[in-house]
N, C-alpha and C. Protein backbone atom coordinates (compact mmCIF):
# COMPACT_ATOMS: atom_id res chain seq x y z
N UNK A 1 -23.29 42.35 -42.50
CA UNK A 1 -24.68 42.43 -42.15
C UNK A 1 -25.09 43.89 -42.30
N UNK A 2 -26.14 44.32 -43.37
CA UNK A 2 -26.82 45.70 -43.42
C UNK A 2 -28.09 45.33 -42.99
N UNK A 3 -28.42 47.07 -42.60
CA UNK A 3 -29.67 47.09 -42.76
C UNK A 3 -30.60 47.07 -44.11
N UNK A 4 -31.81 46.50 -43.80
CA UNK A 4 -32.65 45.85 -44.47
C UNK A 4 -33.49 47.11 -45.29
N UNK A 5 -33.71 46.89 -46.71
CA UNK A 5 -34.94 48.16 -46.94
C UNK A 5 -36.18 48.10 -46.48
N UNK A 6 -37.03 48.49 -46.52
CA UNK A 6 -38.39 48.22 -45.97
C UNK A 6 -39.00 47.34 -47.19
N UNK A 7 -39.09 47.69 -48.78
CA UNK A 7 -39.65 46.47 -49.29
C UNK A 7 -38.90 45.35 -49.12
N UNK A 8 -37.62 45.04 -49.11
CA UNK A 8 -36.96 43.77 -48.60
C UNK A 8 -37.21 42.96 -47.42
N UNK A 9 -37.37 43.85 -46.42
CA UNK A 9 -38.06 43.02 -44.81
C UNK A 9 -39.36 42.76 -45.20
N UNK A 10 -40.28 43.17 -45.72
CA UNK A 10 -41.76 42.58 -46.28
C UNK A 10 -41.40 41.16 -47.04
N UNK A 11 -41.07 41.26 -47.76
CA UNK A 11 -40.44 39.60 -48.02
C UNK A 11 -39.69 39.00 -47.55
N UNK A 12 -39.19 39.00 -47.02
CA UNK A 12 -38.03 38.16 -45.71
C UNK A 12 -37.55 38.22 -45.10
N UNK A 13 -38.90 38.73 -44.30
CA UNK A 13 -38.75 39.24 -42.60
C UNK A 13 -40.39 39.27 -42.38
N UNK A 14 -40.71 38.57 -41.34
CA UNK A 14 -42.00 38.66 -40.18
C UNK A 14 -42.14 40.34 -40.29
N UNK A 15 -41.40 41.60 -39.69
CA UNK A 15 -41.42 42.56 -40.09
C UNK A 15 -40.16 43.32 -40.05
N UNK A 16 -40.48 44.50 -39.79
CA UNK A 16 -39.45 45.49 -39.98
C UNK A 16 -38.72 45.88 -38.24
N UNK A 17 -39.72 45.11 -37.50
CA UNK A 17 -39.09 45.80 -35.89
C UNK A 17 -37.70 44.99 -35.45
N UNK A 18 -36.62 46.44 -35.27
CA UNK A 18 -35.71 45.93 -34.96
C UNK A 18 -35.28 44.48 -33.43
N UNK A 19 -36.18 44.73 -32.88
CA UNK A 19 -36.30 43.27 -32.47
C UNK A 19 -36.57 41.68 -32.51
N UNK A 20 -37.77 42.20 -33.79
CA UNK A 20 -37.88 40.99 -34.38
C UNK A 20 -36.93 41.28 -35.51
N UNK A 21 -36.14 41.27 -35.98
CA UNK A 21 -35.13 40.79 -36.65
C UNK A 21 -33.87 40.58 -36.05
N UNK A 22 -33.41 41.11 -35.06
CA UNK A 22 -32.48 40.69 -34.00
C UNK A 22 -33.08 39.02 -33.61
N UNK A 23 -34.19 38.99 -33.64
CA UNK A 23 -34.29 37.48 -32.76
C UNK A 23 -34.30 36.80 -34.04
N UNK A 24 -34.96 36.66 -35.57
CA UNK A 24 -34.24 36.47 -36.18
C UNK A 24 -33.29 35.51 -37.25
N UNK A 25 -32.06 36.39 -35.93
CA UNK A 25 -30.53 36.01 -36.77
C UNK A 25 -30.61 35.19 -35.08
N UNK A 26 -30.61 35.57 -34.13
CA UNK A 26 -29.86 34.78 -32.70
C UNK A 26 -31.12 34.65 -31.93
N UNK A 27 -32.44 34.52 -32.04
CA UNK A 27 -33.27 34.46 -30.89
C UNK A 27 -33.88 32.83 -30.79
N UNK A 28 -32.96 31.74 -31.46
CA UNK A 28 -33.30 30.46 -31.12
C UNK A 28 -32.51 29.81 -29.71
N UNK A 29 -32.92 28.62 -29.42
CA UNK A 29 -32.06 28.27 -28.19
C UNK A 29 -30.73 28.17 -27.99
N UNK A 30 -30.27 27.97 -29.42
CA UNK A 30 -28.55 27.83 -29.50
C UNK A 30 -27.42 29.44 -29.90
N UNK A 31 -28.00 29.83 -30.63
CA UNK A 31 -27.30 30.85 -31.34
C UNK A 31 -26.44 31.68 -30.72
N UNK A 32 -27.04 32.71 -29.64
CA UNK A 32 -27.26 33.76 -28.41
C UNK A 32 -25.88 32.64 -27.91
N UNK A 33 -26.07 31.25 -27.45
CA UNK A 33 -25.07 30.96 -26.75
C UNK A 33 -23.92 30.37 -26.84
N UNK A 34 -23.78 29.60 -28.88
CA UNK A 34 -22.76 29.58 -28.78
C UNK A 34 -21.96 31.14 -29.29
N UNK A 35 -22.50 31.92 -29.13
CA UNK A 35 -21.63 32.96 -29.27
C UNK A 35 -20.68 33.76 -28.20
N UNK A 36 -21.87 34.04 -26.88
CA UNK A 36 -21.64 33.76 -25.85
C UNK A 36 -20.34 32.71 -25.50
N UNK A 37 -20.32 31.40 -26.25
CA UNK A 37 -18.99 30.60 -25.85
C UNK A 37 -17.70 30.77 -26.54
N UNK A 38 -17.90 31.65 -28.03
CA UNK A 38 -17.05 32.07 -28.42
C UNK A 38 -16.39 33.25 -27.94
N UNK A 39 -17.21 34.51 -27.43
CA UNK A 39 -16.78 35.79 -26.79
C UNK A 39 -15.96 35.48 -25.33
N UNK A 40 -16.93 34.80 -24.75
CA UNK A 40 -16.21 34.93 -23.22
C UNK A 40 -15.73 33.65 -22.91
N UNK A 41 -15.42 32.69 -23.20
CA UNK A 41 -14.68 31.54 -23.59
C UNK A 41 -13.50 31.01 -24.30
N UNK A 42 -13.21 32.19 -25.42
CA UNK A 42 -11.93 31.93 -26.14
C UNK A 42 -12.57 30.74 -27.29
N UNK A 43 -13.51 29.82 -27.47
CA UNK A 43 -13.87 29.33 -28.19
C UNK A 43 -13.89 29.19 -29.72
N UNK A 44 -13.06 28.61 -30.28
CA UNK A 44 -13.01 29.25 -32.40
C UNK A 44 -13.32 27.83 -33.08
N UNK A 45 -13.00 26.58 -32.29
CA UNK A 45 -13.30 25.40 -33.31
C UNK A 45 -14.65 24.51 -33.29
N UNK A 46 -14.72 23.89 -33.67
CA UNK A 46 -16.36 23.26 -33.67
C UNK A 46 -16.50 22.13 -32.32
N UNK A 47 -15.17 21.46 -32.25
CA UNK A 47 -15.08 20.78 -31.08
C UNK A 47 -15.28 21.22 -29.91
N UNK A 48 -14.31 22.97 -29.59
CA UNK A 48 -14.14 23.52 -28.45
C UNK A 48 -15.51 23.75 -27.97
N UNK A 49 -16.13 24.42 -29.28
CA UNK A 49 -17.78 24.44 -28.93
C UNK A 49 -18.50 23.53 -28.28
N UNK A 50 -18.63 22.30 -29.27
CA UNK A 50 -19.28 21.18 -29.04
C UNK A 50 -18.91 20.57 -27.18
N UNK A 51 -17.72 20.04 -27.18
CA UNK A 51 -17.28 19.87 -25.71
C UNK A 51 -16.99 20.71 -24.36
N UNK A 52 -17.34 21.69 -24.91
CA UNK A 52 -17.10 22.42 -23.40
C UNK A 52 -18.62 23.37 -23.67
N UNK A 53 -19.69 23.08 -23.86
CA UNK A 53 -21.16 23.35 -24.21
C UNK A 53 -21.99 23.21 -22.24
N UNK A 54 -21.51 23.95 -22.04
CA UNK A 54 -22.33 23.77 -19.98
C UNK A 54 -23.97 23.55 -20.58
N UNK A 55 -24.41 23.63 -21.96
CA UNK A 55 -25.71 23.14 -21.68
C UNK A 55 -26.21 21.66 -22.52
N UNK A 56 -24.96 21.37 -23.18
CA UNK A 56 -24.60 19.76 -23.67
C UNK A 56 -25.66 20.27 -24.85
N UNK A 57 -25.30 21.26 -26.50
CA UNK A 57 -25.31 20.77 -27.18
C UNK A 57 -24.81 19.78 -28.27
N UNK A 58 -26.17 19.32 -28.92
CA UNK A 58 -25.62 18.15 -30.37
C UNK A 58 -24.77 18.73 -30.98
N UNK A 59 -24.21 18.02 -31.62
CA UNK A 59 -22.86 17.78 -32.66
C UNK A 59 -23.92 18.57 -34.13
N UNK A 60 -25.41 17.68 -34.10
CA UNK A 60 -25.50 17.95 -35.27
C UNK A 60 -26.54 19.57 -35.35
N UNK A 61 -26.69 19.88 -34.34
CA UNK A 61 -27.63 21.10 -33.42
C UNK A 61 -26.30 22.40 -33.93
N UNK A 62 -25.25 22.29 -33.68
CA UNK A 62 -24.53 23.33 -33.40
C UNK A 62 -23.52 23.19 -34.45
N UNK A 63 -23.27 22.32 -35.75
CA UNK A 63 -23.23 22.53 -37.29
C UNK A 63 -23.79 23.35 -37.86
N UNK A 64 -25.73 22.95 -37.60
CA UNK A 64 -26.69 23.74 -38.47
C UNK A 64 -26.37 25.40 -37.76
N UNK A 65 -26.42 25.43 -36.84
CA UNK A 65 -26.20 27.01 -36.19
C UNK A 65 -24.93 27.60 -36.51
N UNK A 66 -23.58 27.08 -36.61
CA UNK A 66 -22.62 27.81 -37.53
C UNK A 66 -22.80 27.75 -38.22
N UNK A 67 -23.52 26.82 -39.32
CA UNK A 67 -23.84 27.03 -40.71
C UNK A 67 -24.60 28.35 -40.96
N UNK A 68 -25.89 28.83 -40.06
CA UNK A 68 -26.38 29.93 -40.05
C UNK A 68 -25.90 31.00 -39.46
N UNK A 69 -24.90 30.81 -38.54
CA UNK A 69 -24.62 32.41 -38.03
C UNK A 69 -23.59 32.75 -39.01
N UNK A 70 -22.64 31.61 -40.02
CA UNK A 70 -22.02 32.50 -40.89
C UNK A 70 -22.47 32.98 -41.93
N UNK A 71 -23.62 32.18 -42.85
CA UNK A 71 -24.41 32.63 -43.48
C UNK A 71 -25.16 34.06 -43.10
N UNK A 72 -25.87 34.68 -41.63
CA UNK A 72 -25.76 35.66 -41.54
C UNK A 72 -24.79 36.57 -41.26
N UNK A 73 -23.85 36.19 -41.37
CA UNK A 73 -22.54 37.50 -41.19
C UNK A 73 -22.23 37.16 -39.46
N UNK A 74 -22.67 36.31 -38.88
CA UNK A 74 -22.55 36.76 -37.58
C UNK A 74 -20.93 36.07 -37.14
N UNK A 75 -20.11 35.00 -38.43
CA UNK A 75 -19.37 34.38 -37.86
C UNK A 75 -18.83 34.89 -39.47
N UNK A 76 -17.49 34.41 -39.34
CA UNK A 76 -16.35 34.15 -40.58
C UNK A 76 -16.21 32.88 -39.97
N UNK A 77 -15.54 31.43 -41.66
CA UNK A 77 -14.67 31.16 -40.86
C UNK A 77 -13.77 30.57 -42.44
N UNK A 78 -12.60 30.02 -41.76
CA UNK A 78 -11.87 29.61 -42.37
C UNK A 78 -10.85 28.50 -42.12
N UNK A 79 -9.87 28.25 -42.87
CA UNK A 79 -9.25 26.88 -42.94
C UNK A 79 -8.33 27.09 -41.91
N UNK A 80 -7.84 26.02 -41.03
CA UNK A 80 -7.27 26.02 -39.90
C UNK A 80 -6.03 25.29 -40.17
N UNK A 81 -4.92 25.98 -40.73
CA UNK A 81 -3.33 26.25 -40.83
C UNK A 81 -2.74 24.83 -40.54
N UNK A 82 -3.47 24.89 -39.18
CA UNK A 82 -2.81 23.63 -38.18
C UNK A 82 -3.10 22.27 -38.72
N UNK A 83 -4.19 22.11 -39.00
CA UNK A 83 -5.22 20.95 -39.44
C UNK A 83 -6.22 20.57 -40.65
N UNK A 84 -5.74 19.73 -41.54
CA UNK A 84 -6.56 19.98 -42.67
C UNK A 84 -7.84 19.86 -42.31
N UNK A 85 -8.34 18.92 -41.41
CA UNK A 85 -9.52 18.99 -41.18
C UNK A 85 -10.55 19.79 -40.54
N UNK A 86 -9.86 20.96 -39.93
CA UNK A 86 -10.42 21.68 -39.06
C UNK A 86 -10.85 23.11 -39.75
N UNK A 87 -11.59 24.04 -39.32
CA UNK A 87 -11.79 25.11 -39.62
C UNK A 87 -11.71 25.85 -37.97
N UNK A 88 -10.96 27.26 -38.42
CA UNK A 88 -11.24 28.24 -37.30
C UNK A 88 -12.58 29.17 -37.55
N UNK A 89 -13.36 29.46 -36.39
CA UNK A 89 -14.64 30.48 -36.90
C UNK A 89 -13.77 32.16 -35.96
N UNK A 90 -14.39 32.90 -36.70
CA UNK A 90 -14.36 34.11 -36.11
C UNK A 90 -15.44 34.83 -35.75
N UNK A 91 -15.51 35.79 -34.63
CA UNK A 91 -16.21 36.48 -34.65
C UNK A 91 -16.82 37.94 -36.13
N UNK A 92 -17.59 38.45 -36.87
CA UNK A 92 -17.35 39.29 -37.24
C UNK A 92 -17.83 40.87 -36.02
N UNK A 93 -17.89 41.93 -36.47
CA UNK A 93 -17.74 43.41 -36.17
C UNK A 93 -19.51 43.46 -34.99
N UNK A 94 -20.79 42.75 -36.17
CA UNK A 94 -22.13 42.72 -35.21
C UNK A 94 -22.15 41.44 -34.36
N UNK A 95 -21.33 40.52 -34.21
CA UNK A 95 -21.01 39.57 -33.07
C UNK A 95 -20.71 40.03 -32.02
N UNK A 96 -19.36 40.66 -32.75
CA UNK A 96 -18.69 41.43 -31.33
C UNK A 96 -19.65 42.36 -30.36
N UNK A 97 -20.06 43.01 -31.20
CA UNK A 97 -20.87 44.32 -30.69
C UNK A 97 -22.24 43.89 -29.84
N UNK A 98 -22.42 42.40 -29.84
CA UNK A 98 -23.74 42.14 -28.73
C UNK A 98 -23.33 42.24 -27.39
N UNK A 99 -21.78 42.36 -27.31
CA UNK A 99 -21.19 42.51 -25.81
C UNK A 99 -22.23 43.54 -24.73
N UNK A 100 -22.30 44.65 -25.06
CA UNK A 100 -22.90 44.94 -24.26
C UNK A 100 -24.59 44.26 -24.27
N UNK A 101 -25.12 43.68 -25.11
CA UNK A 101 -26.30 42.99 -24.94
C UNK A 101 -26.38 42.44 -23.61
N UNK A 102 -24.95 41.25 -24.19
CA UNK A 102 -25.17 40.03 -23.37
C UNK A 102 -24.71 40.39 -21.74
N UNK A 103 -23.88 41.61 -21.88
CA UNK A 103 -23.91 42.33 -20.51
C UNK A 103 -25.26 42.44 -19.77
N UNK A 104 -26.13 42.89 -20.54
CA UNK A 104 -26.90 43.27 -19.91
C UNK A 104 -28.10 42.12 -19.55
N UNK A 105 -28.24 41.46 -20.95
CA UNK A 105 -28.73 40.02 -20.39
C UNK A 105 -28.38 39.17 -19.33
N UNK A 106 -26.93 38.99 -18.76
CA UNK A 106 -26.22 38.64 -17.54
C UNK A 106 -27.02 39.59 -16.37
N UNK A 107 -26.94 40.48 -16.16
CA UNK A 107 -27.38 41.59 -15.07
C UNK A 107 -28.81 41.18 -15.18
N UNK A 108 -29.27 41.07 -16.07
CA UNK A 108 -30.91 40.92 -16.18
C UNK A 108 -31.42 39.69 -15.12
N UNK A 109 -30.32 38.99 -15.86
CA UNK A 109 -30.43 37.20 -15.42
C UNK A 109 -30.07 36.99 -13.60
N UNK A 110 -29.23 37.38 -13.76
CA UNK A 110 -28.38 37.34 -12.18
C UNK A 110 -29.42 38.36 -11.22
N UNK A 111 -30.01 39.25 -11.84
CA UNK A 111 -30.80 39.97 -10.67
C UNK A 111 -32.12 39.08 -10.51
N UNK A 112 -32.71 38.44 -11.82
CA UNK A 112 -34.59 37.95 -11.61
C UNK A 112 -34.08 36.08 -11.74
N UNK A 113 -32.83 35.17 -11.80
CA UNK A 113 -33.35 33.96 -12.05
C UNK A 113 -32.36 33.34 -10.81
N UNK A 114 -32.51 32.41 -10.78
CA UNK A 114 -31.50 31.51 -9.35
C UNK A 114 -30.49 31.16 -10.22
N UNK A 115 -29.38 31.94 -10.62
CA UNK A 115 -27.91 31.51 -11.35
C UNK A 115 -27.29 31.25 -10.60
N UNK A 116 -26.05 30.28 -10.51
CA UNK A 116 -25.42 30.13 -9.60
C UNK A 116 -23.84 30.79 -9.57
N UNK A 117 -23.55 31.00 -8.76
CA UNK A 117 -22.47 32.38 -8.33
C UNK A 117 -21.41 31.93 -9.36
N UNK A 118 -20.93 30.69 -9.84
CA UNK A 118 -19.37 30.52 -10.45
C UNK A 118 -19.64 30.90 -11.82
N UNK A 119 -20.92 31.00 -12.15
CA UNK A 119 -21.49 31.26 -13.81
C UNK A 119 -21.86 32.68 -13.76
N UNK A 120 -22.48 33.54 -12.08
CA UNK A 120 -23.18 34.70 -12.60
C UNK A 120 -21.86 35.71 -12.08
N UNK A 121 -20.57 35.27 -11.91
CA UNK A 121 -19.42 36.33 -11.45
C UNK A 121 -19.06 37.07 -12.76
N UNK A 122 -19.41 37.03 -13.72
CA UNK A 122 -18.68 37.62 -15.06
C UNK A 122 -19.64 38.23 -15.23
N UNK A 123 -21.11 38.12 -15.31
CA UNK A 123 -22.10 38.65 -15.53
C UNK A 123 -21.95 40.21 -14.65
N UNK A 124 -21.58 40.02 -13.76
CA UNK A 124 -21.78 41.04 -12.32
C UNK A 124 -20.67 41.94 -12.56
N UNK A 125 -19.31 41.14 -13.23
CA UNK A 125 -18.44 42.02 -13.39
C UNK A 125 -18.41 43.05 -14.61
N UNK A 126 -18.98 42.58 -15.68
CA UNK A 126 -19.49 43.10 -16.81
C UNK A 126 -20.60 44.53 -16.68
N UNK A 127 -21.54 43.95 -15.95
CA UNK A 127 -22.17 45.06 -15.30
C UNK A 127 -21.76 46.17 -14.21
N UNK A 128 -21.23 46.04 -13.63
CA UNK A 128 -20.10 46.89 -12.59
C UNK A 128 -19.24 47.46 -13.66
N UNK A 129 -18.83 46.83 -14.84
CA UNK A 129 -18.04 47.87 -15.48
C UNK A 129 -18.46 48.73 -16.53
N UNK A 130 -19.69 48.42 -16.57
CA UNK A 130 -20.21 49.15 -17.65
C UNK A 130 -19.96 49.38 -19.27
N UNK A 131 -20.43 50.53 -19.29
CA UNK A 131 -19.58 50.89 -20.79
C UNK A 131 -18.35 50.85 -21.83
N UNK A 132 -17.25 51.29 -20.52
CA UNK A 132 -16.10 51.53 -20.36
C UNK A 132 -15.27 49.71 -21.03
N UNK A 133 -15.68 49.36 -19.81
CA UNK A 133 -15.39 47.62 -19.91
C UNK A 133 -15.68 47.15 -21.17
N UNK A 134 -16.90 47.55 -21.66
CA UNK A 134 -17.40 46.67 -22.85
C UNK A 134 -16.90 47.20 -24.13
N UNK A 135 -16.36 48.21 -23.93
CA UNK A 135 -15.85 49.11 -25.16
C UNK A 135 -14.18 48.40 -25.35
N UNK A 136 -13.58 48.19 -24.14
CA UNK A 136 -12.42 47.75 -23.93
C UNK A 136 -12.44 46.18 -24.28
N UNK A 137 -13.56 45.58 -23.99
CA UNK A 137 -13.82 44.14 -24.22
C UNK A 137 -13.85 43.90 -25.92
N UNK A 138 -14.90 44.70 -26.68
CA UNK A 138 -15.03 44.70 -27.76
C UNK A 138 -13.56 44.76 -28.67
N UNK A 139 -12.82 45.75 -28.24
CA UNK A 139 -11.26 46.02 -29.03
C UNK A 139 -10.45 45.21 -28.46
N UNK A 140 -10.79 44.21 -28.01
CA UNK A 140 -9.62 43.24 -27.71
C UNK A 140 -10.03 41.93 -28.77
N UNK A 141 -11.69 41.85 -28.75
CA UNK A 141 -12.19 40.98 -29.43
C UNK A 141 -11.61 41.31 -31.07
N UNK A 142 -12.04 42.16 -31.36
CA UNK A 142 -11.45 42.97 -32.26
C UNK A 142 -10.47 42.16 -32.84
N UNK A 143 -9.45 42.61 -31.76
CA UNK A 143 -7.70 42.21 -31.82
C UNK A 143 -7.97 40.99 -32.60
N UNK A 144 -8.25 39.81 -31.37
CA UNK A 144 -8.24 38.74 -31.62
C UNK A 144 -9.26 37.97 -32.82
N UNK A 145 -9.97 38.50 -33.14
CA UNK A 145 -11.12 37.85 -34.67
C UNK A 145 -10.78 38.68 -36.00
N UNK A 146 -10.87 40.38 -35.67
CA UNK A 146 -10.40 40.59 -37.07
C UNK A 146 -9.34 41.12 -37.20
N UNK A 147 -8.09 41.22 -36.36
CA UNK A 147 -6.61 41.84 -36.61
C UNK A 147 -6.86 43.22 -36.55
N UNK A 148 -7.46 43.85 -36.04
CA UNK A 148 -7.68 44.85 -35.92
C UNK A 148 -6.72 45.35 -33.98
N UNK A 149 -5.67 46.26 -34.48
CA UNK A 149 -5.02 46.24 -33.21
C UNK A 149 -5.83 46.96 -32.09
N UNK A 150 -5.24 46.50 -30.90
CA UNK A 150 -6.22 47.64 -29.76
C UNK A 150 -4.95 47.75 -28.92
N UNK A 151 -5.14 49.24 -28.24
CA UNK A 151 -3.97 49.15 -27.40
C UNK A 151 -3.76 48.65 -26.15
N UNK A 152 -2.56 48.21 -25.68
CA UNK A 152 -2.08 47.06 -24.57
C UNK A 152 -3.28 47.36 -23.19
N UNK A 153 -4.07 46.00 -22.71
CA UNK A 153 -4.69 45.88 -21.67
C UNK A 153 -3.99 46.76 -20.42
N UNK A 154 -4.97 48.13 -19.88
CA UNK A 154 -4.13 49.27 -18.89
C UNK A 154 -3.41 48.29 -17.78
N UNK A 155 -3.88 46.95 -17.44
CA UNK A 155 -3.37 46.85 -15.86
C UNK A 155 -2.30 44.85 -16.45
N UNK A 156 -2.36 44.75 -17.90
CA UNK A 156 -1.80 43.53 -18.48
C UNK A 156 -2.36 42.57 -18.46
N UNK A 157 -3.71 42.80 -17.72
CA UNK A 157 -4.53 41.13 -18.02
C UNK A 157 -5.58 41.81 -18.98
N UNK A 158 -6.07 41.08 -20.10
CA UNK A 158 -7.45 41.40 -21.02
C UNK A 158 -8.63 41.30 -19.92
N UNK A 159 -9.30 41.28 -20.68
CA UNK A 159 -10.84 41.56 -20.07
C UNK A 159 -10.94 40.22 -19.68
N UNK A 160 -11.07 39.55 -21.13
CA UNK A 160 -11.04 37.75 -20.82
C UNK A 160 -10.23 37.79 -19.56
N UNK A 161 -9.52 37.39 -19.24
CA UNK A 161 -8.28 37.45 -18.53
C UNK A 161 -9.18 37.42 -17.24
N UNK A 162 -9.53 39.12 -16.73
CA UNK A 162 -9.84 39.49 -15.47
C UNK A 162 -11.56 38.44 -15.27
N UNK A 163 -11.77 38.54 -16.24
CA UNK A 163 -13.48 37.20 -16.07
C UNK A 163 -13.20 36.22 -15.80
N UNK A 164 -11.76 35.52 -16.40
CA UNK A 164 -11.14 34.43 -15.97
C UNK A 164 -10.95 33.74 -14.81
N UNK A 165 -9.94 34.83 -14.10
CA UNK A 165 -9.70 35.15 -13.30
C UNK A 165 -11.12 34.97 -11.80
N UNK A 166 -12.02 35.63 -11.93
CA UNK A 166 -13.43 36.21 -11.65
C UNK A 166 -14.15 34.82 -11.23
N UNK A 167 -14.14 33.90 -12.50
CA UNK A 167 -14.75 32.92 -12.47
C UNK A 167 -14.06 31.69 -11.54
N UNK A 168 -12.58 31.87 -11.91
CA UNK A 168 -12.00 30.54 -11.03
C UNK A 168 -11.56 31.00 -9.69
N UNK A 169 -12.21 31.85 -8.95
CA UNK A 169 -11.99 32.57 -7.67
C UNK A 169 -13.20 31.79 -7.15
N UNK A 170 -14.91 32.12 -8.23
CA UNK A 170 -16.05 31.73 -7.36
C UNK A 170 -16.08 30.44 -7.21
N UNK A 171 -15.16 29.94 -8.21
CA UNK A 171 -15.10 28.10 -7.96
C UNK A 171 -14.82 27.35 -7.07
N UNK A 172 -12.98 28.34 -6.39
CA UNK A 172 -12.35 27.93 -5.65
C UNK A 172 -13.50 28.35 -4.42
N UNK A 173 -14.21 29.38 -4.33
CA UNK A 173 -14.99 29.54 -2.93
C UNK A 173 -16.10 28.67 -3.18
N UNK A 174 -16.96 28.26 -4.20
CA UNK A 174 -18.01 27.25 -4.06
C UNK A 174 -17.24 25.65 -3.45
N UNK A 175 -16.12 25.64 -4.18
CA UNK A 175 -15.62 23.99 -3.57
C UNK A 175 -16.28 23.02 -5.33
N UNK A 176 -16.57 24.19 -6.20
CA UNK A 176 -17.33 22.89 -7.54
C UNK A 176 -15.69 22.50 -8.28
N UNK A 177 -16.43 21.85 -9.09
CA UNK A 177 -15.31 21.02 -10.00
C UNK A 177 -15.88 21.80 -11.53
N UNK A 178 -14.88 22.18 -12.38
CA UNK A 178 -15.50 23.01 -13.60
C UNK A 178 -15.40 21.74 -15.19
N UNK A 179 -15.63 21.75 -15.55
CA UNK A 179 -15.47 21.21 -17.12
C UNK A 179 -14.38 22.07 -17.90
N UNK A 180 -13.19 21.04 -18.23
CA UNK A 180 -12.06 21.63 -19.26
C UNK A 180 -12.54 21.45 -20.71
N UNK A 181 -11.65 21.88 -21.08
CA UNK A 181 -12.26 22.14 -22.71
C UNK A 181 -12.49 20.60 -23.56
N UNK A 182 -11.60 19.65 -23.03
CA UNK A 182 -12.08 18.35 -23.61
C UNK A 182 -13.24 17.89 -22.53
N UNK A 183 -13.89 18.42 -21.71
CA UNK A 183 -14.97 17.78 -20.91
C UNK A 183 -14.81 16.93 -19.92
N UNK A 184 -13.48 17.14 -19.35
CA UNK A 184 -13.20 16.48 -18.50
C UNK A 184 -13.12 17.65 -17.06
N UNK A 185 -13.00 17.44 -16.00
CA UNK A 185 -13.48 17.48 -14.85
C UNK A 185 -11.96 18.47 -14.21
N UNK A 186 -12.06 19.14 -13.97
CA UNK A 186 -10.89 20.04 -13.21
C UNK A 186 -11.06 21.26 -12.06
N UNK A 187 -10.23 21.07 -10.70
CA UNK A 187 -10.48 22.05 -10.31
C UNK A 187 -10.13 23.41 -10.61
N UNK A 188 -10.49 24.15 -9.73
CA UNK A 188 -10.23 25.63 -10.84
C UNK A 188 -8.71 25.89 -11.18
N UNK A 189 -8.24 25.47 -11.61
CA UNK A 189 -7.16 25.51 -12.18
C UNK A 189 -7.02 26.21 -13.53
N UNK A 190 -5.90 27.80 -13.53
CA UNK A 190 -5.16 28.62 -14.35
C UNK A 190 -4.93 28.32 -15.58
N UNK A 191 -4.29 26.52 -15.34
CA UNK A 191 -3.76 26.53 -16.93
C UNK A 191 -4.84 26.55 -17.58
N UNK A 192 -6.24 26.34 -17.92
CA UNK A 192 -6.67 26.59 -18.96
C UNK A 192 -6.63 27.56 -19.85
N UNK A 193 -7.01 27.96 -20.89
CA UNK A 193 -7.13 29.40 -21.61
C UNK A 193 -8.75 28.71 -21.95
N UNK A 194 -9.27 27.56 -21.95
CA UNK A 194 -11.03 27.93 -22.67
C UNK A 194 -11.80 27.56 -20.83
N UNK A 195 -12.79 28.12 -20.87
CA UNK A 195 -13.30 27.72 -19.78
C UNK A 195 -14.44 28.03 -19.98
N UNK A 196 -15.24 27.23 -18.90
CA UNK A 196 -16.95 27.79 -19.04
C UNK A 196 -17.36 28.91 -19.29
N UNK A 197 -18.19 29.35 -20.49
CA UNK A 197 -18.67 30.70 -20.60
C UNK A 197 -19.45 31.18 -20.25
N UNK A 198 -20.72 30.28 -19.66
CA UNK A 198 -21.41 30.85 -18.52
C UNK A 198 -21.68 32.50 -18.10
């Protein structure tokens, strides 16, 4: 993903403001969040997406949207080793890098809307860590989408990890039941590795 020339955004682009072209590539109802389910979720296949979706999108809703976020650069993907039928997606480099966005969209959210605590604990922790966190978050993402090494998590859990962590604490204190990655019903329970991204 480059930037645009100015006679190029006159033809295909509304305009040249970097906001309206940020919204875009991600400013529809889906985009912003399945990415969101890929970053802080562990999320890479079309299923994981599809079934563990806390806002229940379509099958055929969230095709057309990987079809477009890889078309804009915002995803790679490729053939999945395991499964002829499957494809893995990746994050690319300006995916990764909305981390601190969506940081801040979380903080935004959790301070002005009624979120509820087991969804807005990552949000809060993200923001409490600031910069630092998101810089550390990003090079792990890194790690994991483009092989790009980062060095060992300072305290041994990733970032994911400690949000993980974060999230199935507020569960166990709400008393809710969470959605596993096939959509079935679990208390907060460790073994997962995908969980609500919320």
């Amino acid at each position: 993903m480059q930037a645009v020339s100015g006679e190029a955004v006159n033809e295909a682009h509304r305009s040249g403001c970097p906001i309206n072209l940020s919204l875009e590539v991600f400013g529809d109802k889906w985009s912003l969040l399945i990415l969101r389910d890929m970053i802080f979720g562990g999320r890479r296949h079309f299923r994981e997406l599809l079934s563990g979706s806390q806002e229940g999108i379509a099958s055929n809703i969230l095709a057309h949207r990987l079809k477009s976020l890889v078309e804009m650069g915002m995803l790679s993907k490729r053939d999945d080793t395991t499964h002829k039928q499957k494809v893995i997606y990746s994050l690319t480099d300006p995916a990764i890098e909305l981390v601190p966005v969506m940081a801040q969209l979380g903080a935004w959210g959790s301070r002005w809307l009624p979120v509820t605590e087991e969804l807005s604990v990552r949000a809060r922790l993200l923001a409490d860590g600031g910069p630092a966190l998101w810089q550390r978050f990003m090079a792990e993402l890194r790690e994991e989408h483009l092989d790009v090494p980062a060095d060992p998590p300072p305290d041994g859990r990733t970032v994911r990890e400690r949000l993980h962590d974060a999230y199935l604490a507020a569960v166990r204190e709400t008393g809710l039941q969470t959605r596993d990655a096939a959509g079935g019903s679990a208390t907060g329970s460790a073994s997962r590795s995908v969980t609500p991204a919320g």
